[in-house]
Protein backbone atom coordinates (compact mmCIF):
# COMPACT_ATOMS: atom_id res chain seq x y z
CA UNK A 1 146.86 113.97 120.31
CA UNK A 2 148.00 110.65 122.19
CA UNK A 3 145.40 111.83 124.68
CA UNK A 4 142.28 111.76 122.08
CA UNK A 5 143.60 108.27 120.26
CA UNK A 6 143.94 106.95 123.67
CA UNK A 7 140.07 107.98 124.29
CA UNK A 8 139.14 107.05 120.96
CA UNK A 9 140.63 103.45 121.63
CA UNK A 10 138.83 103.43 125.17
CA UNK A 11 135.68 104.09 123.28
CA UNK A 12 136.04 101.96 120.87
CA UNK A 13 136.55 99.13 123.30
CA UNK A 14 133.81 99.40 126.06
CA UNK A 15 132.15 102.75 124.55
CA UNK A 16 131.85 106.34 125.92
CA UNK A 17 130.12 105.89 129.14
CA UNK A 18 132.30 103.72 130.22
CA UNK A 19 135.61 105.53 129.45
CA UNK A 20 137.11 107.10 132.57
CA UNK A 21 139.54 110.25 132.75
CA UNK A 22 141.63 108.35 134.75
CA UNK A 23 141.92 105.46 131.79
CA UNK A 24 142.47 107.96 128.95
CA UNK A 25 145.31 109.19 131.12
CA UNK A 26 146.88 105.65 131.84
CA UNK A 27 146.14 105.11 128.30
CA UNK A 28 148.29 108.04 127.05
CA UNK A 29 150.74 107.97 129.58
CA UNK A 30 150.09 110.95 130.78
CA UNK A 31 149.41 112.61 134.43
CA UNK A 32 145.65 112.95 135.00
CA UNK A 33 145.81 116.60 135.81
CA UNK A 34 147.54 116.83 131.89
CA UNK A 35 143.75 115.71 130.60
CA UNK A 36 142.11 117.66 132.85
CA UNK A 37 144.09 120.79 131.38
CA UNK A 38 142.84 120.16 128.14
CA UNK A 39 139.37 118.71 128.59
CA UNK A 40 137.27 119.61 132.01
CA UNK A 41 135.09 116.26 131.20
CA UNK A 42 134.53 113.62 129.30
CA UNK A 43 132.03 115.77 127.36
CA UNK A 44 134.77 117.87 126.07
CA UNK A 45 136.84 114.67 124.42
CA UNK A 46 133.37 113.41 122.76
CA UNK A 47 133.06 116.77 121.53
CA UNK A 48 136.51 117.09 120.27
CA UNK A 49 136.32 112.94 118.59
CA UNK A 50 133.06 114.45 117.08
CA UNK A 51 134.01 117.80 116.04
CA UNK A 52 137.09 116.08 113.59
CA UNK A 53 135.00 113.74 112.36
CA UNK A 54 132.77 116.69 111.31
CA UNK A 55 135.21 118.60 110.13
CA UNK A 56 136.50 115.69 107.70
CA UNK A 57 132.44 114.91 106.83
CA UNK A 58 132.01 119.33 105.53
CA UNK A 59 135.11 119.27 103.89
CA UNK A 60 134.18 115.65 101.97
CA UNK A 61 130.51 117.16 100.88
CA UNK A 62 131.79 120.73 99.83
CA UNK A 63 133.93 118.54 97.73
CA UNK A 64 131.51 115.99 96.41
CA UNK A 65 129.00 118.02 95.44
CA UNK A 66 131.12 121.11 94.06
CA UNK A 67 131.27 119.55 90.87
CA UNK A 68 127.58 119.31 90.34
CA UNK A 69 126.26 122.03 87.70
CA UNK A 70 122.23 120.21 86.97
CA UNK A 71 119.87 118.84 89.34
CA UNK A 72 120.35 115.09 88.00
CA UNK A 73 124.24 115.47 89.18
CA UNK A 74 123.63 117.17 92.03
CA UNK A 75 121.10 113.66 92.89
CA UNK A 76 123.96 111.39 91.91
CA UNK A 77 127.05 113.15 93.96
CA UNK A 78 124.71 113.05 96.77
CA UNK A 79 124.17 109.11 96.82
CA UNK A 80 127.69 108.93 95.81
CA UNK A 81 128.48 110.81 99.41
CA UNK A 82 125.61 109.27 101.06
CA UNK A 83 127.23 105.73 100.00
CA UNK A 84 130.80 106.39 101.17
CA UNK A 85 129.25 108.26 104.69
CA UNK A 86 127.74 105.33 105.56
CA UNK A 87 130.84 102.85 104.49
CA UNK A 88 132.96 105.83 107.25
CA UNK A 89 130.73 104.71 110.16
CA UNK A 90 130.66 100.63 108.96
CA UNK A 91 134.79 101.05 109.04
CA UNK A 92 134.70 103.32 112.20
CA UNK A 93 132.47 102.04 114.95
CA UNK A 94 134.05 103.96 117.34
CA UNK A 95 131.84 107.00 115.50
CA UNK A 96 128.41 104.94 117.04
CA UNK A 97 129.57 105.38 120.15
CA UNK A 98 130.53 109.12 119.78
CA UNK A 99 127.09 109.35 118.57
CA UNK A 100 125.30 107.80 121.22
CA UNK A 101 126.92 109.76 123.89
CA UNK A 102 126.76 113.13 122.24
CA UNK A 103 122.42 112.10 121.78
CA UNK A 104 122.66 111.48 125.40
CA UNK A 105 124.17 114.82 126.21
CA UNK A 106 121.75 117.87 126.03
CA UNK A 107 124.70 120.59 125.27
CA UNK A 108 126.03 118.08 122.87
CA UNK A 109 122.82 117.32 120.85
CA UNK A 110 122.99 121.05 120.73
CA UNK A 111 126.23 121.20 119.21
CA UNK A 112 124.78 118.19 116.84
CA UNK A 113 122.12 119.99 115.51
CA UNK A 114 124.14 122.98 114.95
CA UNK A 115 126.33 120.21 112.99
CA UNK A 116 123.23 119.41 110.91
CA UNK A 117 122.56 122.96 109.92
CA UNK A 118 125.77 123.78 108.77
CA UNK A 119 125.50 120.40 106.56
CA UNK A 120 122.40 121.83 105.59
CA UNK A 121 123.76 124.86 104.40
CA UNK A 122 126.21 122.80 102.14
CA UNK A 123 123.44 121.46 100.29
CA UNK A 124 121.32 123.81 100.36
CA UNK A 125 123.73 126.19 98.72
CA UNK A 126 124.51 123.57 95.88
CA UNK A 127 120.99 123.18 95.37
CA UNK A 128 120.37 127.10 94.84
CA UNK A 129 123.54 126.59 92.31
CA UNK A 130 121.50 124.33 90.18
CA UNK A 131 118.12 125.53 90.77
CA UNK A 132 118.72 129.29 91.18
CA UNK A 133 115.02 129.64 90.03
CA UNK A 134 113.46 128.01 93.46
CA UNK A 135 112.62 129.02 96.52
CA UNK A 136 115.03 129.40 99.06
CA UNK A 137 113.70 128.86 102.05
CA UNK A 138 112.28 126.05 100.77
CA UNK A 139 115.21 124.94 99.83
CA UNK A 140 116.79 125.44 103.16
CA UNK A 141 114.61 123.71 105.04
CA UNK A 142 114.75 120.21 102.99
CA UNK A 143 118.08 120.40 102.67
CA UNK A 144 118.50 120.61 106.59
CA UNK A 145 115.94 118.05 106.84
CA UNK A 146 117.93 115.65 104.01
CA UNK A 147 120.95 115.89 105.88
CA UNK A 148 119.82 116.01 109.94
CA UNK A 149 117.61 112.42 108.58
CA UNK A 150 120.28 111.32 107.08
CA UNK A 151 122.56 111.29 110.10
CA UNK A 152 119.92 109.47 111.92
CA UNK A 153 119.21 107.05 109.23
CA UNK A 154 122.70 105.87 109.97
CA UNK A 155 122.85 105.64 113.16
CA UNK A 156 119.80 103.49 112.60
CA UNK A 157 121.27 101.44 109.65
CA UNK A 158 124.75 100.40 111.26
CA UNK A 159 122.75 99.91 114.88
CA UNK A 160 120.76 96.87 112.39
CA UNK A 161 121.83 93.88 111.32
CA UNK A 162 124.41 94.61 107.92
CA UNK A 163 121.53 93.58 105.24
CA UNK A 164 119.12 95.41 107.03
CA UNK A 165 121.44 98.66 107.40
CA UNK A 166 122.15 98.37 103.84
CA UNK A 167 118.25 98.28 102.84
CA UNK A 168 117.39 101.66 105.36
CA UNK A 169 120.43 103.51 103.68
CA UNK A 170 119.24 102.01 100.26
CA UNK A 171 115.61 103.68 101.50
CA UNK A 172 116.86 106.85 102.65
CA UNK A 173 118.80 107.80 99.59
CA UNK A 174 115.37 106.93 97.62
CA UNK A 175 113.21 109.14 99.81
CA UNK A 176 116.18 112.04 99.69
CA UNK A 177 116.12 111.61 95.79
CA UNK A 178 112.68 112.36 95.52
CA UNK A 179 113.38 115.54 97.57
CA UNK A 180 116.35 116.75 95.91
CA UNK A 181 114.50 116.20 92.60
CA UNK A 182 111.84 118.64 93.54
CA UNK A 183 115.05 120.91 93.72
């Protein structure tokens, strides 16, 4: 644990690439061959930063849009969630780094995507709840699409000036809307 704060705090201050495993192991005050036991790379302690914060990001939509029984619902937990996702990564720069270096990565964007789909899933399963009716591969698909965008629409808004973030966020949730009320 002291390990991934320490790399977290390394990242947060000069970002991924320039974190060293020799500086997360000062950091921790641990030996180096004690980091190298539990992650072969820096790779592996991106993945394992990312994989919590994705962890706490399923568990937060499951629960936001459990509740949701019609369509109109379903639209409003979803900018509800989009709302406080974006206020995470505004609080928690150190997740824009993360980001970055996991893009950069080709077994990481991988792992990413993978992230996306199981997101995807999420929705789209919430969406067959309240339109049982529609198609579901249809629904699938834009519900992947909905929540892969809206990662990147993010990463966009919070690399932007603040009023400019706020106004791509403010324009993603519109164009998501319009999806989800096809639903």
């Amino acid at each position: 644990e002291r390990m991934l704060q320490a790399a977290s705090e390394l990242i947060a201050e000069g970002g991924s690439d320039a974190m060293k495993m020799s500086d997360v192991a000062e950091r921790a005050g641990v030996p180096i061959g004690s980091v190298y036991q539990f992650f072969p790379d820096k790779a592996a302690i991106v993945w394992t930063l990312a994989e919590r914060s994705h962890a706490e990001s399923r568990k937060c939509i499951e629960e936001g849009l459990a509740a949701a029984a019609t369509t109109a619902e379903l639209r409003a937990a979803f900018s509800a969630l989009f709302d406080t996702y974006y206020g995470l990564f505004l609080a928690e720069p150190t997740m824009r780094d993360i980001w970055t270096a996991m893009q950069a990565d080709k077994a990481l964007s991988v792992l990413e995507m993978a992230e996306s789909r199981k997101n995807g899933a999420i929705l789209a399963a919430a969406l067959e709840r309240v339109s049982p009716d529609a198609d579901p591969v249809r629904l699938e698909t834009s519900a992947f699409l909905i929540m892969h965008l809206g990662e990147a629409a993010v990463r966009l808004a919070i690399s932007a000036p603040r009023g400019e973030g706020d106004r791509i966020v403010e324009a993603y949730k519109a164009m998501a809307d319009r999806e989800l009320a096809r639903a």
